[in-house]
Each structure stands twice: as C-alpha cells, then as structure tokens.
C-alpha atoms as a PDB file:
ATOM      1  CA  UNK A   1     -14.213  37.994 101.821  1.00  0.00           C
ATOM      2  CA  UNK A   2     -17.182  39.066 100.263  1.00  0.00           C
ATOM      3  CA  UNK A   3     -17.822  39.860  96.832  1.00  0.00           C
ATOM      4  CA  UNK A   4     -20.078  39.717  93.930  1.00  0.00           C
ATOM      5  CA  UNK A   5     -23.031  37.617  94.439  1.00  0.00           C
ATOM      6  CA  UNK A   6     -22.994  37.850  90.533  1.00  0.00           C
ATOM      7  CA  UNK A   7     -19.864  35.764  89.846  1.00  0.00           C
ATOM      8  CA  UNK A   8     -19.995  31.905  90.068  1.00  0.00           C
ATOM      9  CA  UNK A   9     -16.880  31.560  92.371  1.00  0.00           C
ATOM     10  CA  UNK A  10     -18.682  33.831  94.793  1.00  0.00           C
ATOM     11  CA  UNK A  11     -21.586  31.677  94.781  1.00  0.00           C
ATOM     12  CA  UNK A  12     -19.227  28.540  95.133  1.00  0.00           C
ATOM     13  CA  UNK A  13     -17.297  30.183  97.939  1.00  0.00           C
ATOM     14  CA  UNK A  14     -20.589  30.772 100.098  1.00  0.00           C
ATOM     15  CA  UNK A  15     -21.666  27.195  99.555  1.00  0.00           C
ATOM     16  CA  UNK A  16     -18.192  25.783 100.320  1.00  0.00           C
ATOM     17  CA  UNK A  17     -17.599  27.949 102.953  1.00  0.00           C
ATOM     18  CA  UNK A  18     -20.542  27.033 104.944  1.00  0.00           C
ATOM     19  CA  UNK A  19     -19.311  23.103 104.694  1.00  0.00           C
ATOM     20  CA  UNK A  20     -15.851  24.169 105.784  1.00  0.00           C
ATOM     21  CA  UNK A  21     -16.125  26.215 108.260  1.00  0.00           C
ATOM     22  CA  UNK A  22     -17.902  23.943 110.813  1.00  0.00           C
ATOM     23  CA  UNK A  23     -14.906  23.565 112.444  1.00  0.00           C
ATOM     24  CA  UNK A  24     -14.967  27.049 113.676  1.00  0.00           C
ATOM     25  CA  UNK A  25     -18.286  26.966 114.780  1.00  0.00           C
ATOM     26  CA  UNK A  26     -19.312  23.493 115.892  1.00  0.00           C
ATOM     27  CA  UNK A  27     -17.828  23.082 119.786  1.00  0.00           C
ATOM     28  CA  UNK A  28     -17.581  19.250 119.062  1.00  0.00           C
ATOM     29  CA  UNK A  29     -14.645  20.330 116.678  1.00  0.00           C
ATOM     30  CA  UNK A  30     -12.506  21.944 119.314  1.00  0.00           C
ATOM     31  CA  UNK A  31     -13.120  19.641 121.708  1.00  0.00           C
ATOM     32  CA  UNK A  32     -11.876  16.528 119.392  1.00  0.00           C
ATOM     33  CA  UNK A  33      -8.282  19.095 118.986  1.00  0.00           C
ATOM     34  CA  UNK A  34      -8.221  19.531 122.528  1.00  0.00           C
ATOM     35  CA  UNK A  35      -8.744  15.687 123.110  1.00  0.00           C
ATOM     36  CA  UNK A  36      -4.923  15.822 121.436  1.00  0.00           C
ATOM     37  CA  UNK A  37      -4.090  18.137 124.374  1.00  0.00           C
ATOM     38  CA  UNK A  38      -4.251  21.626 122.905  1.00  0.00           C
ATOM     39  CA  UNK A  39      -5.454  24.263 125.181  1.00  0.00           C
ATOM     40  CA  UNK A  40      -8.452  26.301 124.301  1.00  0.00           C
ATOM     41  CA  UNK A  41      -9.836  27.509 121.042  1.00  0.00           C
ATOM     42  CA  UNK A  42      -7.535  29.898 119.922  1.00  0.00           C
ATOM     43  CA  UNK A  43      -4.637  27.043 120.186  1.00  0.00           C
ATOM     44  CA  UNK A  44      -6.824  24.559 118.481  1.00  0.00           C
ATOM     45  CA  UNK A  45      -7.711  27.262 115.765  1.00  0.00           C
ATOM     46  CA  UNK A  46      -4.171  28.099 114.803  1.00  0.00           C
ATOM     47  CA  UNK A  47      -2.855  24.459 114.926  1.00  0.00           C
ATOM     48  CA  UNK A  48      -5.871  23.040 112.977  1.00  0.00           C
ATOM     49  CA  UNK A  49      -5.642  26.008 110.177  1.00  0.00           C
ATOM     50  CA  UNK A  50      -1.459  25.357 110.040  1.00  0.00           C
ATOM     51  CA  UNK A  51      -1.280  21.911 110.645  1.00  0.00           C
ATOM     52  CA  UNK A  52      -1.018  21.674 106.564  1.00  0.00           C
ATOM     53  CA  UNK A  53       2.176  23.533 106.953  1.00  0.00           C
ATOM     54  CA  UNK A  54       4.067  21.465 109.685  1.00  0.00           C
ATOM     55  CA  UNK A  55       5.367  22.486 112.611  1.00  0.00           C
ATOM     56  CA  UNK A  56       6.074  26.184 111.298  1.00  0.00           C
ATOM     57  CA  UNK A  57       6.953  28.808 114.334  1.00  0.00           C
ATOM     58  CA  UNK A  58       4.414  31.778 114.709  1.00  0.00           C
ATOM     59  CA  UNK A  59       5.969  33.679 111.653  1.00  0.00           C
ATOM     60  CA  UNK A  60       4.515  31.779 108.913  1.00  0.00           C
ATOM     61  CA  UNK A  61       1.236  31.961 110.496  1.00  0.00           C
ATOM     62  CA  UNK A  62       1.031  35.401 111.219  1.00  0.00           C
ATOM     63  CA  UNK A  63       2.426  35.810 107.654  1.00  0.00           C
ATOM     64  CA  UNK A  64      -0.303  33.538 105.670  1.00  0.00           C
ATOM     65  CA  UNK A  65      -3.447  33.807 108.078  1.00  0.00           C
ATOM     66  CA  UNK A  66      -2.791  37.409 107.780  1.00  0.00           C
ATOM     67  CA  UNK A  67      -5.390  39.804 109.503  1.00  0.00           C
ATOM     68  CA  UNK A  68      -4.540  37.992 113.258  1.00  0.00           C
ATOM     69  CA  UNK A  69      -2.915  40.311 116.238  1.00  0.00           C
ATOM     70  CA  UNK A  70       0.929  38.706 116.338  1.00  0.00           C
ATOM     71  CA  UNK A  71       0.534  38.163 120.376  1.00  0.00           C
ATOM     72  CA  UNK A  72      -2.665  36.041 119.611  1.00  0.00           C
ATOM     73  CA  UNK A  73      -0.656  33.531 117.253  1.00  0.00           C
ATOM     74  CA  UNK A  74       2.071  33.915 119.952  1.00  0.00           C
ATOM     75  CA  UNK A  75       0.525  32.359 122.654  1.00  0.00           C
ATOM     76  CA  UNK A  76      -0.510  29.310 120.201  1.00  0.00           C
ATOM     77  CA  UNK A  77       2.351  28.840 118.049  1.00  0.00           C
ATOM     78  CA  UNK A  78       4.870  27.450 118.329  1.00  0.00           C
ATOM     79  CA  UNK A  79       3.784  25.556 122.042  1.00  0.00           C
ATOM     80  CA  UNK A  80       0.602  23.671 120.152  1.00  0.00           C
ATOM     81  CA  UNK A  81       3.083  21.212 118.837  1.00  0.00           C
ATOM     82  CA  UNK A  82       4.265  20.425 122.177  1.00  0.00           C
ATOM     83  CA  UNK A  83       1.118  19.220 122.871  1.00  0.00           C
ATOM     84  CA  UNK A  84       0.602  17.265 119.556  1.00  0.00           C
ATOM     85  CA  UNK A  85       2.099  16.878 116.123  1.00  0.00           C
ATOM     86  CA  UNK A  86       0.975  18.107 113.314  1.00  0.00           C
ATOM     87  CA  UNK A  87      -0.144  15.178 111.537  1.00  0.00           C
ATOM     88  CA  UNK A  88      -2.274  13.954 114.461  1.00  0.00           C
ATOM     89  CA  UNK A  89      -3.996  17.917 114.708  1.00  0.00           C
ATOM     90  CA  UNK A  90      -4.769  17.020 110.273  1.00  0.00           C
ATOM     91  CA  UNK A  91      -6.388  13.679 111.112  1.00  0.00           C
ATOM     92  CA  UNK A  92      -8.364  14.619 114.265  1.00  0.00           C
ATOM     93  CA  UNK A  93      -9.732  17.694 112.690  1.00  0.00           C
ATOM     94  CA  UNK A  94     -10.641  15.837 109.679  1.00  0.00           C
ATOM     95  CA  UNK A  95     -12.246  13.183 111.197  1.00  0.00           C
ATOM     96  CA  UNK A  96     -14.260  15.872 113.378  1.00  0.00           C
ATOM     97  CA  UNK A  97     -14.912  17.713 110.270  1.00  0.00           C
ATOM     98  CA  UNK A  98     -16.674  14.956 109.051  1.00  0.00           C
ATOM     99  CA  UNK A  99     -18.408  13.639 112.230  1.00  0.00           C
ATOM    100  CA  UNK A 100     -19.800  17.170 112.347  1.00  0.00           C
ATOM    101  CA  UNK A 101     -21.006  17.698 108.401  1.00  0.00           C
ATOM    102  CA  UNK A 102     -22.617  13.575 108.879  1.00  0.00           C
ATOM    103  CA  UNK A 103     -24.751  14.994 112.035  1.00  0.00           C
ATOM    104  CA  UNK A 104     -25.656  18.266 110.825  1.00  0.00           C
ATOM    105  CA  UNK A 105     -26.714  17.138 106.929  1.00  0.00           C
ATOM    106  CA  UNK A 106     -28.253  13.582 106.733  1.00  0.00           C
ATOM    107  CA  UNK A 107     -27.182  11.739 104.281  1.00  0.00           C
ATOM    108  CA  UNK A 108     -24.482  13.927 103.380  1.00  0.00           C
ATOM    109  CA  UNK A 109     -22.114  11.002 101.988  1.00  0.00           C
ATOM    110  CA  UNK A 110     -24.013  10.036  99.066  1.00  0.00           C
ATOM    111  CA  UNK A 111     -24.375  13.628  97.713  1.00  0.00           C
ATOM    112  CA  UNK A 112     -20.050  13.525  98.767  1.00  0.00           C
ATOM    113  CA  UNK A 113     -19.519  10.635  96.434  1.00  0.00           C
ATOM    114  CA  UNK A 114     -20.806  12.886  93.387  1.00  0.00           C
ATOM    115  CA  UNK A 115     -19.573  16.000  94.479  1.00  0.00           C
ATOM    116  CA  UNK A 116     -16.012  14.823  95.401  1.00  0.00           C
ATOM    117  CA  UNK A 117     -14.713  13.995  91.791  1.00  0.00           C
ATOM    118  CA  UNK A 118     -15.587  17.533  90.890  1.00  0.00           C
ATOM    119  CA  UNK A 119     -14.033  19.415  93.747  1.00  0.00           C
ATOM    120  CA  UNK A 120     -10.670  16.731  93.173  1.00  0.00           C
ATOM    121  CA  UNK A 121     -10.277  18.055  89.867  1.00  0.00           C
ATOM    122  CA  UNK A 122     -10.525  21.901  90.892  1.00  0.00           C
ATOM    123  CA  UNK A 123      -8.198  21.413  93.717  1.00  0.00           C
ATOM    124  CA  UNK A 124      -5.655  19.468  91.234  1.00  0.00           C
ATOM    125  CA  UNK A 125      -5.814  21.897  88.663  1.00  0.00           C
ATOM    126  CA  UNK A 126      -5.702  25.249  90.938  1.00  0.00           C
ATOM    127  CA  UNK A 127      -2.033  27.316  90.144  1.00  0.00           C
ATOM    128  CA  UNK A 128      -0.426  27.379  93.751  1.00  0.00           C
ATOM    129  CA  UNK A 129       1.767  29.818  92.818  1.00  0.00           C
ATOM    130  CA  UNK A 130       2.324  32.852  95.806  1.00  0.00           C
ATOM    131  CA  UNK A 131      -0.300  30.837  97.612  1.00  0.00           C
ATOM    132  CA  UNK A 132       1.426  28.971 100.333  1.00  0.00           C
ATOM    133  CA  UNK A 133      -1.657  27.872 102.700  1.00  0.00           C
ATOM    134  CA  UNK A 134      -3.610  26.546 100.118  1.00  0.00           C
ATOM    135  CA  UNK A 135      -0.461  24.892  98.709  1.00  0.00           C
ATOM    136  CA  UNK A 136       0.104  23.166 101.697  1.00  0.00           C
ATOM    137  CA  UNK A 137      -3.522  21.782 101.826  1.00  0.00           C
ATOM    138  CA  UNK A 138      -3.568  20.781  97.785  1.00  0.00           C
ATOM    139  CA  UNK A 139      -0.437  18.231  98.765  1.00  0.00           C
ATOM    140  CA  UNK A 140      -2.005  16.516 101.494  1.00  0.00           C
ATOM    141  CA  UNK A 141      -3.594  13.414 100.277  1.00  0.00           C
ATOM    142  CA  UNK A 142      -7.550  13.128 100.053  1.00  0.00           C
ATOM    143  CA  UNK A 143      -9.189  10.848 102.761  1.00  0.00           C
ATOM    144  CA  UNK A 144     -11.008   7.808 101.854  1.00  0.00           C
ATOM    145  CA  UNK A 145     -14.138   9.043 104.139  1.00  0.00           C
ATOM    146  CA  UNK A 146     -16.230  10.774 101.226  1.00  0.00           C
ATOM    147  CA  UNK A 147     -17.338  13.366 103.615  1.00  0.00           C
ATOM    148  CA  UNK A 148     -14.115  14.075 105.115  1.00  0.00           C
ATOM    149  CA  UNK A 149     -12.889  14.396 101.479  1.00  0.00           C
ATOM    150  CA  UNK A 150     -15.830  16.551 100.580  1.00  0.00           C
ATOM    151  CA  UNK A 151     -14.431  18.567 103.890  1.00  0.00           C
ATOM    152  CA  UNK A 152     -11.065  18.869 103.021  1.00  0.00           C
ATOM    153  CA  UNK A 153     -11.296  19.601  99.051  1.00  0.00           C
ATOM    154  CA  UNK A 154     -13.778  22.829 100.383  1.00  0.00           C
ATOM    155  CA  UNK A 155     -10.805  23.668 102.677  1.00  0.00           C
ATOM    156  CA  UNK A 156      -8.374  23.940 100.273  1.00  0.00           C
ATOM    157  CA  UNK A 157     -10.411  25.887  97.881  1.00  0.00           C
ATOM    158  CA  UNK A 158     -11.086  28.107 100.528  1.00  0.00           C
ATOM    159  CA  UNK A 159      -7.417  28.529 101.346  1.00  0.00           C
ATOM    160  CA  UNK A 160      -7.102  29.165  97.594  1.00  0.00           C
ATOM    161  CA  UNK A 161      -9.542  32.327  97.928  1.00  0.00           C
ATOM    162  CA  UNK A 162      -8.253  33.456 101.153  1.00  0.00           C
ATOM    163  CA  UNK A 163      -4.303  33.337  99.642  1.00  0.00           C
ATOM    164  CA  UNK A 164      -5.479  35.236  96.820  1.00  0.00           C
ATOM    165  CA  UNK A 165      -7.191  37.877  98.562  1.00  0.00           C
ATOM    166  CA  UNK A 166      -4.229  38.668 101.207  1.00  0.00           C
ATOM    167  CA  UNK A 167      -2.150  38.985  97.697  1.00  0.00           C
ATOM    168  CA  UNK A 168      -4.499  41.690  96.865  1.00  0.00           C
ATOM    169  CA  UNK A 169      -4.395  43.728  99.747  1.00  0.00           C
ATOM    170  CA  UNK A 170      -0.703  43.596 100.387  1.00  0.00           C
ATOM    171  CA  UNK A 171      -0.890  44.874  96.759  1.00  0.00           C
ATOM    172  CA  UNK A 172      -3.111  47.830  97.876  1.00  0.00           C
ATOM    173  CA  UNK A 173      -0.520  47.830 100.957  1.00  0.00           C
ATOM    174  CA  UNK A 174      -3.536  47.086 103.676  1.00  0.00           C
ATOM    175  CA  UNK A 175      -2.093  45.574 106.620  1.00  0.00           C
ATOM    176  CA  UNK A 176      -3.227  42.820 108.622  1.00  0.00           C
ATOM    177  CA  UNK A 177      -5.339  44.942 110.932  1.00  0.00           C
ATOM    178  CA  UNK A 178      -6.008  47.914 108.572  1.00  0.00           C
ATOM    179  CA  UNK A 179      -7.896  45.494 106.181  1.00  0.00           C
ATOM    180  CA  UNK A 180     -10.346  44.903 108.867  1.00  0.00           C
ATOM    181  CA  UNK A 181     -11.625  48.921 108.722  1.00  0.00           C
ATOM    182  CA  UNK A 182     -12.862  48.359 105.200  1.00  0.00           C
ATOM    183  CA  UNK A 183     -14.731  45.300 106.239  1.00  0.00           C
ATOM    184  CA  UNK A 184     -15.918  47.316 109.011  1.00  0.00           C
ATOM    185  CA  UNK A 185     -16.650  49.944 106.979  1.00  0.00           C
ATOM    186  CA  UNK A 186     -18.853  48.365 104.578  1.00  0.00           C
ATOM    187  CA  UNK A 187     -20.419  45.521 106.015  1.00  0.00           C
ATOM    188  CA  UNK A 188     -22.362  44.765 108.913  1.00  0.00           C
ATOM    189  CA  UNK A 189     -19.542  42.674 111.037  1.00  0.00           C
ATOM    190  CA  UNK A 190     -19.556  44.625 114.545  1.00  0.00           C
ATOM    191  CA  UNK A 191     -16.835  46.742 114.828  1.00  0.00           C
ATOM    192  CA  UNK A 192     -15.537  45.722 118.488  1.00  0.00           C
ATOM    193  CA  UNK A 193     -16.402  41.927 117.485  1.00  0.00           C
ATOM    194  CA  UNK A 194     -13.853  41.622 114.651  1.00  0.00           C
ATOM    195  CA  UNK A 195     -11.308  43.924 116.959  1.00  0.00           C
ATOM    196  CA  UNK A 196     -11.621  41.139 119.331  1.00  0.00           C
ATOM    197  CA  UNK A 197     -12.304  38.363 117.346  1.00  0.00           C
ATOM    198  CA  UNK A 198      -8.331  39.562 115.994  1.00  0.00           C
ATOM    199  CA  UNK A 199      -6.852  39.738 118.455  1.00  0.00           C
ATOM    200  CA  UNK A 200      -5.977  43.551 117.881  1.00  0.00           C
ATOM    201  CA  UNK A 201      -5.823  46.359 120.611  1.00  0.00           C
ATOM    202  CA  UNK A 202      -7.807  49.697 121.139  1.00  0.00           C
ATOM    203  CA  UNK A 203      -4.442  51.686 120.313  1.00  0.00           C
ATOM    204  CA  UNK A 204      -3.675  49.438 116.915  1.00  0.00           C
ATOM    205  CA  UNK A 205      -7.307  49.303 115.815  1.00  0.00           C
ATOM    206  CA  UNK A 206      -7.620  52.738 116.256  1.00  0.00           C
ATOM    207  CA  UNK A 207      -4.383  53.442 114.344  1.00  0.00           C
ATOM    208  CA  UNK A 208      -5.395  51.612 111.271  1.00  0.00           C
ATOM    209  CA  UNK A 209      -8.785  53.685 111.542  1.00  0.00           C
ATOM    210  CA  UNK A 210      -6.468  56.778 111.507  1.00  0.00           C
ATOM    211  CA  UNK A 211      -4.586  55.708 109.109  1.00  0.00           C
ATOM    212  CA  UNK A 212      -7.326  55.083 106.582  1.00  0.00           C
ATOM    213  CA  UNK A 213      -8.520  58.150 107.014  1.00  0.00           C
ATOM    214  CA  UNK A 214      -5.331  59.803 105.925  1.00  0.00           C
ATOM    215  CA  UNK A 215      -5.398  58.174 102.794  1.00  0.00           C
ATOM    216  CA  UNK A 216      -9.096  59.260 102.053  1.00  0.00           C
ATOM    217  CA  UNK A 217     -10.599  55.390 102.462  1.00  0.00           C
ATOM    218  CA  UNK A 218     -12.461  56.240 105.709  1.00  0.00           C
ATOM    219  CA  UNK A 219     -14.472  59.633 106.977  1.00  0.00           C
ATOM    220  CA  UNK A 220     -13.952  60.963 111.114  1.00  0.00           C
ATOM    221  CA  UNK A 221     -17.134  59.101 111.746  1.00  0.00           C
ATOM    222  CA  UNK A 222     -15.412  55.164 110.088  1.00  0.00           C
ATOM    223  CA  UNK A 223     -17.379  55.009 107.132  1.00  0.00           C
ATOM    224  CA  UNK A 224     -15.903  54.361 103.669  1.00  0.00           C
ATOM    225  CA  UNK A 225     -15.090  57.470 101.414  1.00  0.00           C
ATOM    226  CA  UNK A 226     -16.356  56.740  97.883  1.00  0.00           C
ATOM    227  CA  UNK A 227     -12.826  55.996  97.434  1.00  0.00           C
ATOM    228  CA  UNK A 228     -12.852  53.476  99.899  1.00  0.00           C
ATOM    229  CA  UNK A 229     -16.364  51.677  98.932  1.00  0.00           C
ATOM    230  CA  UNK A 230     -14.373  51.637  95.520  1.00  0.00           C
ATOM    231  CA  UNK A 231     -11.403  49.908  96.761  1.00  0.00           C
ATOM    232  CA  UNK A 232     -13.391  47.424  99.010  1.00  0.00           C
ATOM    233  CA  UNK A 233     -15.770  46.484  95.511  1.00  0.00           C
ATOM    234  CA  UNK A 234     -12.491  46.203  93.485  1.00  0.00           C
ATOM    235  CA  UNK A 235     -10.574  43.987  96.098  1.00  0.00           C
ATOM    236  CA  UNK A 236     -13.899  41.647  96.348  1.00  0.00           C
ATOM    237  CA  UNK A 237     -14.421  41.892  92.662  1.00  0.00           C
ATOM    238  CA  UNK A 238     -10.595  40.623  92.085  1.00  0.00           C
ATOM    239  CA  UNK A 239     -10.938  37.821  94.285  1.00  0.00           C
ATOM    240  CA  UNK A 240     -13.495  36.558  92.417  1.00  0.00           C
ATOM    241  CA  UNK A 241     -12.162  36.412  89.280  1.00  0.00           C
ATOM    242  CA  UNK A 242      -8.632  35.147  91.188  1.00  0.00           C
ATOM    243  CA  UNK A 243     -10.555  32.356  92.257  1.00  0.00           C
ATOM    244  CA  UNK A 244     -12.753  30.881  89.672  1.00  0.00           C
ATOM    245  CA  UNK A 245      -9.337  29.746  88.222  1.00  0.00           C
ATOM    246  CA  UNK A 246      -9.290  26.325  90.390  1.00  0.00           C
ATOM    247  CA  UNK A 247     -13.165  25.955  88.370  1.00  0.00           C
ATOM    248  CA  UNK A 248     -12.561  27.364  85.055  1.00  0.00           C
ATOM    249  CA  UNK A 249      -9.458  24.895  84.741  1.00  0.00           C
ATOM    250  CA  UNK A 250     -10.458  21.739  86.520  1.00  0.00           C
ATOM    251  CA  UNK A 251     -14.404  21.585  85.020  1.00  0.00           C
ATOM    252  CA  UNK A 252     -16.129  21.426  82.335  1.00  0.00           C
ATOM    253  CA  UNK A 253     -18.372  23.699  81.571  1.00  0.00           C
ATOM    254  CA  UNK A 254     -21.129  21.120  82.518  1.00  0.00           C
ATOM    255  CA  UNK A 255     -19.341  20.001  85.782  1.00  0.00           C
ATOM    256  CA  UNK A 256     -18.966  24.203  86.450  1.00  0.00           C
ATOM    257  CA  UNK A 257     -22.478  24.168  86.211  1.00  0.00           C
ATOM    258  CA  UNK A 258     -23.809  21.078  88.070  1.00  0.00           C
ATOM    259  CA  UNK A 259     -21.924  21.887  90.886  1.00  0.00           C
ATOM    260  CA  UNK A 260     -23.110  24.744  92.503  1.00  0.00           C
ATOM    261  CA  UNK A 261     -26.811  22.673  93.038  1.00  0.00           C
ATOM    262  CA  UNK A 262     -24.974  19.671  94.150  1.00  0.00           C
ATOM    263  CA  UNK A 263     -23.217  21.429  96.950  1.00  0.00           C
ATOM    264  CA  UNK A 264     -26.026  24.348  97.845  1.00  0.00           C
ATOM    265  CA  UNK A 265     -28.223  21.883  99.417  1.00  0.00           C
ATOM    266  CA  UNK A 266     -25.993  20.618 101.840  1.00  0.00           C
ATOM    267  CA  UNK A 267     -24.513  24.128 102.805  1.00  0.00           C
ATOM    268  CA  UNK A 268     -28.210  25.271 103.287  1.00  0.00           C
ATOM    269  CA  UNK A 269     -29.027  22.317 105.571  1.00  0.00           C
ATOM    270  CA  UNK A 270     -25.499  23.339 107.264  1.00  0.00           C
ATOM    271  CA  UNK A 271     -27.223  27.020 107.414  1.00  0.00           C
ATOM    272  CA  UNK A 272     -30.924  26.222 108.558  1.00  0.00           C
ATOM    273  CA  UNK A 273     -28.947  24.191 111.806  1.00  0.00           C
ATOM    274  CA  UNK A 274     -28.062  27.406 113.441  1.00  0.00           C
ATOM    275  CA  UNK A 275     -24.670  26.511 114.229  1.00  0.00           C
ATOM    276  CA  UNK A 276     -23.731  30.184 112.503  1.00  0.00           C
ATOM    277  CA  UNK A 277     -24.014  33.024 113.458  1.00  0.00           C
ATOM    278  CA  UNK A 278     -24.870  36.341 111.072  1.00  0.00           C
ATOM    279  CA  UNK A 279     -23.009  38.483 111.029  1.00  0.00           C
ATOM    280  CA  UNK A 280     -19.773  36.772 111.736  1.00  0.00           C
ATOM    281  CA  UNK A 281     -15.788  37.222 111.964  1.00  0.00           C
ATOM    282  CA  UNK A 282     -15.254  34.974 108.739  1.00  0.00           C
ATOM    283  CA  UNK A 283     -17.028  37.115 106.413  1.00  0.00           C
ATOM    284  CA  UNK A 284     -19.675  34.823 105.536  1.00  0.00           C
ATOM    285  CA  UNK A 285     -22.510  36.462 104.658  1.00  0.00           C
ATOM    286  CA  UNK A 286     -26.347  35.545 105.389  1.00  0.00           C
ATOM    287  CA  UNK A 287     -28.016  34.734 102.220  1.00  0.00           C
ATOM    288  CA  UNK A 288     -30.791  37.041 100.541  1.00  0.00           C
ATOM    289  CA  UNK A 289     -32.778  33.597  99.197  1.00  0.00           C
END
C-alpha cells in the first residue's frame, strides 16, 4: 500500500506499520503462536491476522485479506482452530507483539503511555462501515500492557487502511492476484517474491499479467502503461485520503500533529534493528530520510 509520502496518513501508516508488523517479521512471534500448537508460519499468519474475527472458515479470510492464493488460506483455515481458539491465538500474539516491540525499542512503554490516548481516540472514532477486519479489531478491548496497547491500536489502524484499499480495487475490479501486477509494476517488490510470498501459481500469475495487458494497464514486457502508473497513483492517492479519516475525526489538530514525532522514533529504532527486510511483500517501503 504505498502512496503519497506527501499526505499525513501516509506518513502515519509507515510509522505504524513498522510497530505492527513485527509480528511478521520477528521469528519469536511465530514461535509464541506455534507454542499454542499451530503448525508453521503460514498457519500462525492466517490465525493471528483472523483471530479478531472468530473462528470464521477460509471464506472470510480469503474474502478480507484479499490478495492471498485460496489453497494457501486452505491449508490454514479452518484446521488452526483445532489446534487453538481464537481468543488464546489474540492474547498470545499480543503478548508476543509486545515482548518483541519492549526488546527491539528500549524504553518503548513510556513513549506508549503518551502515544496510546491518541491512537485510542483514532481507533474509536474510525467509520467501520464496509470494513470488516478492522471492525473486528476496533471491538476487541485494549490491553492494559501500554505496549501491547500501543501494538494493537497500530493494528487496527492498519486494518483500517488495508480494508479501505481492497474497497478500492474491487471498485477498479482488480482481483486478488491481478492487484499484485501493478505493485509489481511500479515498485521494486520482486516479481517471483510476491508470486510466492501469495501463494499464487505460474499459470494464475501469468493470467493476471495477461489480463492487464488487455486492458492497457501493463506493456508485453510487465511494465505499467501510463494508464496503469495512473491507476496505481490514484488507488494509493485514495487510500490516503480514505484513511486519514480515523485522524481527522479522533484528533485535534494539535494531537494530529504531535503524533507523527511521538511514534517515528520508535518505528525508526524498529527500522535501524534489521528485523525488515527492503523491499518486502507488505508494501512497506524503505525510507528516503
């Protein structure tokens, strides 16, 4: 999802992104899921991400992750919750979250305690409507740990983004695996590492190529048309302005401003740790400063 480095909610989304998404990249994350039992990463991925949901078969998931290969959510969902219930994959991940973001940014919970009651407020105030993941996540209740708060309220802002964008390109009627060629297309995520990262075959990730092409987004060669690099800066330029809702309504224009240097520190020391890669099958981009 990138976008604008212009607009304040993609600034905000980098920063928040970087404290969320820990649990993707740091191993001791996985490891506390498949303490529960869960098998592997790709079972502890799709059971941490839907946990928020309950014990939803691999519909839903496919449905409001999105851009995932149905056969990968198949052989996670629905057998994860054999293994452990939903409400035990929330708190283990949470308290992993946290574990992680304490280890990797010293003293982390003081800088949660301010940063919390600002974040709250966006989360309470962001419109749920169409957006069923991030739903899910604004109803579950806010841990006492300040850092696995500070965790959870950049998850469900996150969620918020992600819902909106998938509304976008199922408006532009991009599929799950066709969106990817744009991304492709105009970024610098490796074209066979987001195929696999997917889930997606040779035959379907060429057909979405193809199918691009007919529609004059995408040249023989897989780069973007000028009608494509259009479409790709319009859908990134939307999701902005989709998300800055959850800010514009829950801040003041003070708090909207304070908040981005309260949580860019921590999301840099998250960065300088190495735990990320760049580039990267989330989207999030290396920063220029």
């Amino acid at each position: 999802m990138n976008a604008s480095p212009t607009h304040p909610a993609r600034r905000l989304w980098h920063h928040l992104e970087m404290l969320h998404a820990v649990v993707y990249f740091d191993r001791s994350v996985t490891e506390a899921l498949q303490g529960l039992g869960l098998k592997g990463f790709w079972m502890s991925y799709f059971a941490g991400r839907a946990a928020p949901l309950g014990a939803v078969g691999p519909g839903p998931v496919e449905a409001t992750f999105y851009n995932f290969a149905p056969g990968l959510v198949r052989r996670a969902i629905p057998d994860a919750w054999r293994f452990a219930e939903p409400v035990a994959v929330l708190d283990a991940r949470s308290t992993a979250a946290a574990a992680s973001l304490r280890r990797l940014v010293p003293g982390i919970e003081a800088e949660a305690a301010r940063i919390v009651p600002l974040l709250s407020s966006a989360v309470r105030q962001a419109r749920p409507d169409g957006r069923t993941l991030f739903a899910a996540n604004q109803q579950l209740p806010l841990p006492q740990d300040p850092v696995a708060a500070l965790w959870q309220c950049a998850t469900s802002l996150r969620e918020h983004r992600g819902d909106g964008h998938v509304a976008l390109l199922v408006a532009h009627d991009l599929s799950g695996v066709e969106c990817h060629q744009l991304i492709v297309a105009s970024t610098q995520v490796g074209d066979d590492d987001l195929r696999s990262a997917r889930g997606w075959s040779d035959q379907e990730w060429d057909a979405a190529k193809a199918a691009l092409a007919r529609r004059g987004l995408l040249e023989a060669d897989g780069s973007p048309t000028a009608a494509g690099s259009e479409l790709h800066e319009e859908l990134e330029r939307r999701t902005d302005e989709l998300a800055w809702q959850p800010f514009a309504d829950g801040l003041t224009e003070a708090g909207a401003d304070l908040l981005p240097l309260l949580v860019e520190p921590l999301a840099g020391q998250v960065r300088s740790s190495g735990i990320f890669p760049f580039p990267n099958p989330i989207g999030l981009p290396e920063p220029t400063t």
